[in-house]
C-alpha atoms as a PDB file:
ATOM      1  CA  UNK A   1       5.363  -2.055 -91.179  1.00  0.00           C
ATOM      2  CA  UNK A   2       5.533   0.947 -93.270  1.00  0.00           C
ATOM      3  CA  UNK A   3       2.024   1.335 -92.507  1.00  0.00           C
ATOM      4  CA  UNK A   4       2.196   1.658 -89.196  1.00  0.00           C
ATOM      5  CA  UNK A   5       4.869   4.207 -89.155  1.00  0.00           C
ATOM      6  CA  UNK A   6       2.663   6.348 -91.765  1.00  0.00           C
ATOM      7  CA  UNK A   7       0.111   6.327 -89.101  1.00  0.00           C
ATOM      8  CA  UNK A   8       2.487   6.827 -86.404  1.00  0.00           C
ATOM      9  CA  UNK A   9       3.790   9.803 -87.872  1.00  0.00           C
ATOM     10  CA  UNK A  10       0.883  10.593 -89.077  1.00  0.00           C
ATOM     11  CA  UNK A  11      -0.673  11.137 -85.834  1.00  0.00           C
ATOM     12  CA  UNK A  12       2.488  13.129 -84.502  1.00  0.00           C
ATOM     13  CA  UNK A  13       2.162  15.301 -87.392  1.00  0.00           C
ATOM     14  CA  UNK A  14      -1.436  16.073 -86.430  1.00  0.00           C
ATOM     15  CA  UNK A  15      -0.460  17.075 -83.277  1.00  0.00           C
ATOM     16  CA  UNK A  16       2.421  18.952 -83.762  1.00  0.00           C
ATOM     17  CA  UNK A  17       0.383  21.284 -85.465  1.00  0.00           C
ATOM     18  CA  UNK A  18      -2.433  21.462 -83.166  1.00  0.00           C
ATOM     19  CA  UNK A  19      -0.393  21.669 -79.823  1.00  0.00           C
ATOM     20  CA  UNK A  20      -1.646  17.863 -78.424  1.00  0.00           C
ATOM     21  CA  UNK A  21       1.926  17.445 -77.217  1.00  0.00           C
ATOM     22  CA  UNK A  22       3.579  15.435 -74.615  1.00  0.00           C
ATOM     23  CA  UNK A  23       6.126  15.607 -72.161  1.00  0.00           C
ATOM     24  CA  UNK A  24       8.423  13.141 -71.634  1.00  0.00           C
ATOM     25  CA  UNK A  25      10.716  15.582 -69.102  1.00  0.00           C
ATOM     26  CA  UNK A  26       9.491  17.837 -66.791  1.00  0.00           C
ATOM     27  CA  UNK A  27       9.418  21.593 -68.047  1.00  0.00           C
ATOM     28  CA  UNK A  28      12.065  23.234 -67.001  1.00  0.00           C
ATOM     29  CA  UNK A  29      12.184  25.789 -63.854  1.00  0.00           C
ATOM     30  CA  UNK A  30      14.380  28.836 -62.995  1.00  0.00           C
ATOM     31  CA  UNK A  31      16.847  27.680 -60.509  1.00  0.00           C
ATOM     32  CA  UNK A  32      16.399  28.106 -56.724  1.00  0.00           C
ATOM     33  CA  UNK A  33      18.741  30.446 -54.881  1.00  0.00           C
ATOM     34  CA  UNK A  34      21.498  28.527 -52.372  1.00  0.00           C
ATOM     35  CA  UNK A  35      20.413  30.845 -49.364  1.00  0.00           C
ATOM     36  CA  UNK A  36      17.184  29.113 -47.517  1.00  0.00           C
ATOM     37  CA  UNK A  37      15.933  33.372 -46.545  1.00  0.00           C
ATOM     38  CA  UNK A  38      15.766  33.843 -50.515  1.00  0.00           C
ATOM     39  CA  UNK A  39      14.585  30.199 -51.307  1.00  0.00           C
ATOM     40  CA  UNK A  40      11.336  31.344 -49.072  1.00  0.00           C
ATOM     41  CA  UNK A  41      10.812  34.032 -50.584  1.00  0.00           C
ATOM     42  CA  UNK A  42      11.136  32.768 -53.906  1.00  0.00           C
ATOM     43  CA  UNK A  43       8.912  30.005 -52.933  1.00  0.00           C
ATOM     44  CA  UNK A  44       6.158  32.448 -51.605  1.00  0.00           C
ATOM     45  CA  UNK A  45       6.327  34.181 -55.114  1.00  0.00           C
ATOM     46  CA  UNK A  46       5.485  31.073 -56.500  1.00  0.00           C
ATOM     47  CA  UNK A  47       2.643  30.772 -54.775  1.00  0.00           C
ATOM     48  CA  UNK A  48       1.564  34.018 -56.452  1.00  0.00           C
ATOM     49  CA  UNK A  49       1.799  32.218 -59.929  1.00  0.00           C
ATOM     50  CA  UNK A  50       1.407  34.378 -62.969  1.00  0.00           C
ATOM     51  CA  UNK A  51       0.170  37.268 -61.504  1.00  0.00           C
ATOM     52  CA  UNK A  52       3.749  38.155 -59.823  1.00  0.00           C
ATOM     53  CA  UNK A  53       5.176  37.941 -63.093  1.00  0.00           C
ATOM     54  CA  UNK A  54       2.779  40.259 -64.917  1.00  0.00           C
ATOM     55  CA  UNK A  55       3.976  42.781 -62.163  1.00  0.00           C
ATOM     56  CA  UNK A  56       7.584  42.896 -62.742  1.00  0.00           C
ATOM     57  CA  UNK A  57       6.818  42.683 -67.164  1.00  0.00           C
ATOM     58  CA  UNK A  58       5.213  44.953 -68.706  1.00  0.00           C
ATOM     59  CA  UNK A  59       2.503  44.443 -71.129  1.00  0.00           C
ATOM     60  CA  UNK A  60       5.283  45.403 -74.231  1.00  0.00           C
ATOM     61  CA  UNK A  61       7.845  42.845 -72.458  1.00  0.00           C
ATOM     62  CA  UNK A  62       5.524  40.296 -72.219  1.00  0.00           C
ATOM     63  CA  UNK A  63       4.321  40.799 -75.830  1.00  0.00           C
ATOM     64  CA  UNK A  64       8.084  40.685 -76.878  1.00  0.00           C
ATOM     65  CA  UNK A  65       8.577  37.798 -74.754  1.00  0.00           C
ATOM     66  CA  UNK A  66       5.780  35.815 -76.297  1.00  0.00           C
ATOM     67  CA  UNK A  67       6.923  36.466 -79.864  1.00  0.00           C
ATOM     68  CA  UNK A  68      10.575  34.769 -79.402  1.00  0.00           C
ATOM     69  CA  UNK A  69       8.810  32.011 -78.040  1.00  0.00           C
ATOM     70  CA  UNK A  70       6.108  31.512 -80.244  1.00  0.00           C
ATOM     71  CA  UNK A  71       9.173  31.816 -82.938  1.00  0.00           C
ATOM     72  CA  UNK A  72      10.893  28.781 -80.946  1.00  0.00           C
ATOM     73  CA  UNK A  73       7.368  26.691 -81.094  1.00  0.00           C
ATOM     74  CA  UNK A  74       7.483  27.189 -84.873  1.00  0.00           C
ATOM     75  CA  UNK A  75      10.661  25.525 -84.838  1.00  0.00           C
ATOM     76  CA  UNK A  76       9.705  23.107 -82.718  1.00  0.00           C
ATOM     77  CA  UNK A  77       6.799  21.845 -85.311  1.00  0.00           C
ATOM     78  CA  UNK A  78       9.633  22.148 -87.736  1.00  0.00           C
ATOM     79  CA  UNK A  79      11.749  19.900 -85.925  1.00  0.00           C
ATOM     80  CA  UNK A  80       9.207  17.244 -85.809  1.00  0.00           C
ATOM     81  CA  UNK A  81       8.510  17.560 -89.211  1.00  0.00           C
ATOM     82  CA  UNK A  82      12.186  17.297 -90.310  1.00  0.00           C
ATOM     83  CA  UNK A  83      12.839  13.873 -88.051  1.00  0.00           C
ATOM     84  CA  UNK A  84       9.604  12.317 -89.159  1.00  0.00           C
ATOM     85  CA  UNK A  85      10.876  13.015 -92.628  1.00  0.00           C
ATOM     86  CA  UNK A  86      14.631  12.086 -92.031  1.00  0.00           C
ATOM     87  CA  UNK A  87      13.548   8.722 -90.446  1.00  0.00           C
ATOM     88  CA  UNK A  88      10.938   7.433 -92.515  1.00  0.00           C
ATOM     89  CA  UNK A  89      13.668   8.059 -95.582  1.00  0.00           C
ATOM     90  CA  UNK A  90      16.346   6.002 -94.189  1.00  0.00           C
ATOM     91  CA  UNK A  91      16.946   2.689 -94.369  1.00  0.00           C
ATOM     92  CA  UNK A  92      19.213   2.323 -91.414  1.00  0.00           C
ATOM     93  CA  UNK A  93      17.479   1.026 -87.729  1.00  0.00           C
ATOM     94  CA  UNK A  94      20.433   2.769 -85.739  1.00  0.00           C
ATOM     95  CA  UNK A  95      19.434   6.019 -87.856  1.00  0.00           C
ATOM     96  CA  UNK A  96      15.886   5.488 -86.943  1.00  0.00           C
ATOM     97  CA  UNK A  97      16.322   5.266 -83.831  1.00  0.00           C
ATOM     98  CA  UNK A  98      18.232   8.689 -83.488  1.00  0.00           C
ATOM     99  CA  UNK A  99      15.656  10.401 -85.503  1.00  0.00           C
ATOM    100  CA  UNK A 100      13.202   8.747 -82.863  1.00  0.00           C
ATOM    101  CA  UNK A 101      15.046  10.360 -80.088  1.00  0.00           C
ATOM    102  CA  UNK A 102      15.691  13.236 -81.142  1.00  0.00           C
ATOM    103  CA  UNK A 103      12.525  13.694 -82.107  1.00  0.00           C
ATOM    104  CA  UNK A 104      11.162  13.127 -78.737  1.00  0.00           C
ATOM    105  CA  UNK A 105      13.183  15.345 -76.691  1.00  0.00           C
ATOM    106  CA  UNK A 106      11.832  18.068 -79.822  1.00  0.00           C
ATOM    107  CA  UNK A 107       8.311  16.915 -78.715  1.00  0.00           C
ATOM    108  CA  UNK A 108       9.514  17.958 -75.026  1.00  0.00           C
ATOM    109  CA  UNK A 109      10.688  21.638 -76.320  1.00  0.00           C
ATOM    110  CA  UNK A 110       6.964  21.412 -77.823  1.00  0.00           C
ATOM    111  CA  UNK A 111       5.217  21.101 -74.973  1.00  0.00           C
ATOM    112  CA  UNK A 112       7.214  23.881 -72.804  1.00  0.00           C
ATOM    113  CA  UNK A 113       6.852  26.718 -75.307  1.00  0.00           C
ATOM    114  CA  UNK A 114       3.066  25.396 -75.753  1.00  0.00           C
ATOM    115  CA  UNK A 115       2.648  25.418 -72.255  1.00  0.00           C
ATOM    116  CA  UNK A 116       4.875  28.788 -71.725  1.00  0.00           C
ATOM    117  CA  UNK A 117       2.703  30.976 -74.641  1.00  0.00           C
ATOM    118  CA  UNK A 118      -0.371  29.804 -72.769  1.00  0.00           C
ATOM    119  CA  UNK A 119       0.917  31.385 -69.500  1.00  0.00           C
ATOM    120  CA  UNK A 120       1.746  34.659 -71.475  1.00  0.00           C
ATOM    121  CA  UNK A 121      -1.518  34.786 -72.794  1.00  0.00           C
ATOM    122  CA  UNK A 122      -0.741  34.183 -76.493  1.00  0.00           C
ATOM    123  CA  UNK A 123      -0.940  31.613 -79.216  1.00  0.00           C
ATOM    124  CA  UNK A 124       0.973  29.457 -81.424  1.00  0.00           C
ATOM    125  CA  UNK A 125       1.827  30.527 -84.739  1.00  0.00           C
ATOM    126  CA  UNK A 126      -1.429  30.670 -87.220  1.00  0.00           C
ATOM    127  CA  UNK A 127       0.641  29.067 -89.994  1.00  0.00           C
ATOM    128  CA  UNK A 128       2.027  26.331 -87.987  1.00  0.00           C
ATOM    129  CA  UNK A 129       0.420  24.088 -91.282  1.00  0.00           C
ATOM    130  CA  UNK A 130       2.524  25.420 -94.148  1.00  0.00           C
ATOM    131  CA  UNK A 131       5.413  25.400 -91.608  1.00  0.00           C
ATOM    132  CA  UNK A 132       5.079  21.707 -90.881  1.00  0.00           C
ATOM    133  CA  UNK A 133       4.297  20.959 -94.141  1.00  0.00           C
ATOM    134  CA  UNK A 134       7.589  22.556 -95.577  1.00  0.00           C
ATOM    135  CA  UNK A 135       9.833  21.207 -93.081  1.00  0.00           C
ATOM    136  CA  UNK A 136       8.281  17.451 -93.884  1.00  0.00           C
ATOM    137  CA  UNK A 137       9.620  18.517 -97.335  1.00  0.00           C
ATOM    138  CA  UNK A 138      12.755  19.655 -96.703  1.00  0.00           C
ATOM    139  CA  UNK A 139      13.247  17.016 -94.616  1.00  0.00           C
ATOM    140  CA  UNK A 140      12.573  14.364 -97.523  1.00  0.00           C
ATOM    141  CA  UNK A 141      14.793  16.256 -99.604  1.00  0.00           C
ATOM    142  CA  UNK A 142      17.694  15.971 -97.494  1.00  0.00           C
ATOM    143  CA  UNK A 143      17.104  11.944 -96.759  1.00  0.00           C
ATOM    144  CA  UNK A 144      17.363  11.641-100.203  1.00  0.00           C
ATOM    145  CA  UNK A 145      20.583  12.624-100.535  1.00  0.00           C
ATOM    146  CA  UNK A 146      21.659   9.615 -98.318  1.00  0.00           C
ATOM    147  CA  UNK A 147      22.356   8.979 -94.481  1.00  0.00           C
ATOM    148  CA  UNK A 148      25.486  10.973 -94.217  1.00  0.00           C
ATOM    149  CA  UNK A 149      23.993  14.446 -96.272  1.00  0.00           C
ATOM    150  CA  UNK A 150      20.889  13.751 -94.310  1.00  0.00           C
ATOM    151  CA  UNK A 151      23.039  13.582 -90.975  1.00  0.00           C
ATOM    152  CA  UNK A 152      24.855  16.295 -91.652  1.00  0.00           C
ATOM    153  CA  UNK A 153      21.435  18.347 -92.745  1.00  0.00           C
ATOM    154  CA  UNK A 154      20.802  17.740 -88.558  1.00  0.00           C
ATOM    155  CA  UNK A 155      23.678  19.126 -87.253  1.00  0.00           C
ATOM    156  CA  UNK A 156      23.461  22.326 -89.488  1.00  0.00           C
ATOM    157  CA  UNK A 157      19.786  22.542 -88.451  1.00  0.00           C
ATOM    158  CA  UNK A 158      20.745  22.497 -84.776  1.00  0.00           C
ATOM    159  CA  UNK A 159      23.692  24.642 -85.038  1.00  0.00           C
ATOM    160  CA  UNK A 160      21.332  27.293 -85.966  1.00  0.00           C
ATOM    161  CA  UNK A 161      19.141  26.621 -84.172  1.00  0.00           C
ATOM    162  CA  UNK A 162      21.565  27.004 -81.050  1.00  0.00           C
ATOM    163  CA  UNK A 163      23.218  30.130 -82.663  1.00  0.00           C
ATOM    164  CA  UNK A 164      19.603  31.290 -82.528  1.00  0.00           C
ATOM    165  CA  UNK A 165      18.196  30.421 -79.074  1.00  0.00           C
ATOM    166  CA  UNK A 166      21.599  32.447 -78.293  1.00  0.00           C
ATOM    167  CA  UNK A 167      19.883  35.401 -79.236  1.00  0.00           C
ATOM    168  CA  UNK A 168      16.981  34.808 -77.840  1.00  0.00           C
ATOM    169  CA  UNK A 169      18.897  34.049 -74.302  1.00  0.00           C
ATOM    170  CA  UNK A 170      20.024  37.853 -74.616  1.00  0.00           C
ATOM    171  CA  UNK A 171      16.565  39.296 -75.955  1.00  0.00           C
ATOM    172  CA  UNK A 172      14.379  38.215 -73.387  1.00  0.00           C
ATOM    173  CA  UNK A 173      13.136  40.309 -70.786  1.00  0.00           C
ATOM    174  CA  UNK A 174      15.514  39.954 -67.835  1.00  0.00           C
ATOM    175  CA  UNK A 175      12.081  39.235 -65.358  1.00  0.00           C
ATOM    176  CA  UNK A 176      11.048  36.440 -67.887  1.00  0.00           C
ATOM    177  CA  UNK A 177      12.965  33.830 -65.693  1.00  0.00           C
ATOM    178  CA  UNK A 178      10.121  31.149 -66.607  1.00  0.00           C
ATOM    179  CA  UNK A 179      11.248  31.310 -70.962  1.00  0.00           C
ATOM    180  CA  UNK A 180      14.905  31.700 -69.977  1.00  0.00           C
ATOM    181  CA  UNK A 181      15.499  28.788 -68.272  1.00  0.00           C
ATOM    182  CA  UNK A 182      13.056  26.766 -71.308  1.00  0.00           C
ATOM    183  CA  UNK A 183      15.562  28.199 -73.546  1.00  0.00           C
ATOM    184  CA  UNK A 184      18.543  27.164 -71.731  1.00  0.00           C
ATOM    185  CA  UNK A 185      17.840  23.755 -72.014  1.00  0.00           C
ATOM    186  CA  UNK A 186      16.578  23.571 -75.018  1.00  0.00           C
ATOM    187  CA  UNK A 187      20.252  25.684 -76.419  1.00  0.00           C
ATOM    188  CA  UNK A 188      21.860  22.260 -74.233  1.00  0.00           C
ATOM    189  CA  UNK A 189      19.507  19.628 -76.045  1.00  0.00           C
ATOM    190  CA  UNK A 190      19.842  20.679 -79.648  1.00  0.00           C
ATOM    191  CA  UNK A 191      23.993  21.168 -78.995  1.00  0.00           C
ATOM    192  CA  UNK A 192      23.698  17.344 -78.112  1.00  0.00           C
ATOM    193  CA  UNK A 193      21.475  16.693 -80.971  1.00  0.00           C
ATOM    194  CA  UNK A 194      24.117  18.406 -83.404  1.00  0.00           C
ATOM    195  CA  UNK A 195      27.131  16.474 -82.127  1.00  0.00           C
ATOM    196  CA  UNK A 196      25.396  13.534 -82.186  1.00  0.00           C
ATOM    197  CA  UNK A 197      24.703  13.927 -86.004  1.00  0.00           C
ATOM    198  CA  UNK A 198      28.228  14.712 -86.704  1.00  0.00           C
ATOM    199  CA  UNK A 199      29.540  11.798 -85.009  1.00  0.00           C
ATOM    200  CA  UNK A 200      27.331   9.059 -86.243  1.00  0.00           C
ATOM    201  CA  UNK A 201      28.454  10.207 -89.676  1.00  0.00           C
ATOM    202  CA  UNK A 202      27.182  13.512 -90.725  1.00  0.00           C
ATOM    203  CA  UNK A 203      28.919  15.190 -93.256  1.00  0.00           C
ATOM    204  CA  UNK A 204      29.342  19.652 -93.643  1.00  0.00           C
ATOM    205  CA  UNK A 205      26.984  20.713 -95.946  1.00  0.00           C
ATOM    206  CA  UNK A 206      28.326  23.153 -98.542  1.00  0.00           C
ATOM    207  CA  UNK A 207      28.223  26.915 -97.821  1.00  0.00           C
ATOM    208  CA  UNK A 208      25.045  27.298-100.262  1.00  0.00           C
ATOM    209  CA  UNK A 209      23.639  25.059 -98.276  1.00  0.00           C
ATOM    210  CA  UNK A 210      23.882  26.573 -95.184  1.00  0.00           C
ATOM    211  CA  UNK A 211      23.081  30.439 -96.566  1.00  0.00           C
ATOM    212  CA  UNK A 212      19.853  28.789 -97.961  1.00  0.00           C
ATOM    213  CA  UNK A 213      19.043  27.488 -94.644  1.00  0.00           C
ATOM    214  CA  UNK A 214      19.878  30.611 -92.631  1.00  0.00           C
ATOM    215  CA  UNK A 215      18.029  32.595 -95.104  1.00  0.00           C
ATOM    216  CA  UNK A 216      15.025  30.183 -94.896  1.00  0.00           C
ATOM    217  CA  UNK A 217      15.051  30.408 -91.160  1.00  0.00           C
ATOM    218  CA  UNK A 218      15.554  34.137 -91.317  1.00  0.00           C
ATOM    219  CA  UNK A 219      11.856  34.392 -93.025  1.00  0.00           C
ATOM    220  CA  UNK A 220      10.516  31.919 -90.577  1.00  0.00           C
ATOM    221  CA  UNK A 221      11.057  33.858 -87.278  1.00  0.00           C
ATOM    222  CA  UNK A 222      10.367  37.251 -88.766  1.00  0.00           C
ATOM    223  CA  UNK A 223       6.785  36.013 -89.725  1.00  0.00           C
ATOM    224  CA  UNK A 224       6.458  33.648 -86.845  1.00  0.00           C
ATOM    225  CA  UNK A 225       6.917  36.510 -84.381  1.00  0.00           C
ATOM    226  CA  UNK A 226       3.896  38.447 -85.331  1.00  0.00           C
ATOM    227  CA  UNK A 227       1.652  35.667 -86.940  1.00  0.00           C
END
């Protein structure tokens, strides 16, 4: 049995880090406005596609706009490196299972940034490897600790994670509709996720804890921006 999850996780490792991912919700849209004159206009600039949004962002915004969300597929990987980690180091089935689901609605906010890069003609991160691998360690680290620390290690690392998709909801360009509403849901997801944690049993990690996370995460998206 432990086998098979190795090889299980094994192959979601692999691609995590090489952007294989798959969608188990359908990405998210911007919403449609109520009045039927604007919703036919909006749906005749959809038939444009991408070329109506590289007319209202500019080559800068769309550069800026890539970066945040290359930033929030880095965390992504990080994500699924952290559950695989958290769930293979419990003993609990209940726990499993959460890490399981948590980790596939992560898979889901994989996919849309994958798929939302590709439309702004940009990349993944280049060091999506030594991310991955130091989230799978971190992520060991904290199961070790027990259920509860480990629990409460996932609500931490999605209340920063929402604290920082925050930012990112006021940084984007205001004609990247498209990232917003990815972000959006993802802010709603990992809110869930970090409740969840708490109330199965998590417990709050001491403030040195949490500094060394933010300050951790803080050299994370600085790098992932740019590489």
């Amino acid at each position: 049995m432990l086998l098979d999850d190795l090889i299980t996780e094994f192959d979601r490792g692999l691609r995590s880090m090489t952007g294989v991912s798959r969608m188990s919700r359908p990405m998210p849209v911007p919403a449609r406005p109520a009045d039927p004159a604007a919703t036919a206009d909006a749906a005749d600039a959809a038939d444009v596609g991408d070329s109506a949004e590289r007319v209202e962002m500019t080559a800068q915004e769309r550069a800026h706009a890539a970066g945040l969300m290359r930033v929030n597929h880095v965390g992504e990987v990080c994500a699924q490196a952290l559950y695989q980690a958290q769930k293979l180091a419990t003993r609990s089935p209940s726990l499993k299972q959460a890490f399981e689901n948590a980790a596939r609605e992560e898979e889901d906010h994989l996919a849309w940034t994958a798929k939302r890069l590709e439309a702004l003609d940009s990349r993944p991160s280049l060091l999506n490897p030594l991310w991955y691998a130091g989230a799978l360690a971190i992520g060991f680290a904290a199961g070790r600790f027990g259920d509860r620390v480990s629990l409460g290690f996932m609500a931490e690392t999605e209340r920063q994670v929402e604290h920082h998709l925050n930012g990112h909801m006021e940084a984007l360009p205001a004609a990247d509709h498209e990232s917003r509403a990815i972000v959006e849901q993802m802010r709603a997801d990992e809110a869930a996720h970090g409740k969840a944690a708490m109330d199965a049993g998590g417990v709050e990690l001491p403030f040195p804890a949490r500094a060394l996370m933010r300050a951790a995460s803080k050299i994370m998206t600085t790098t992932a921006y740019r590489i």
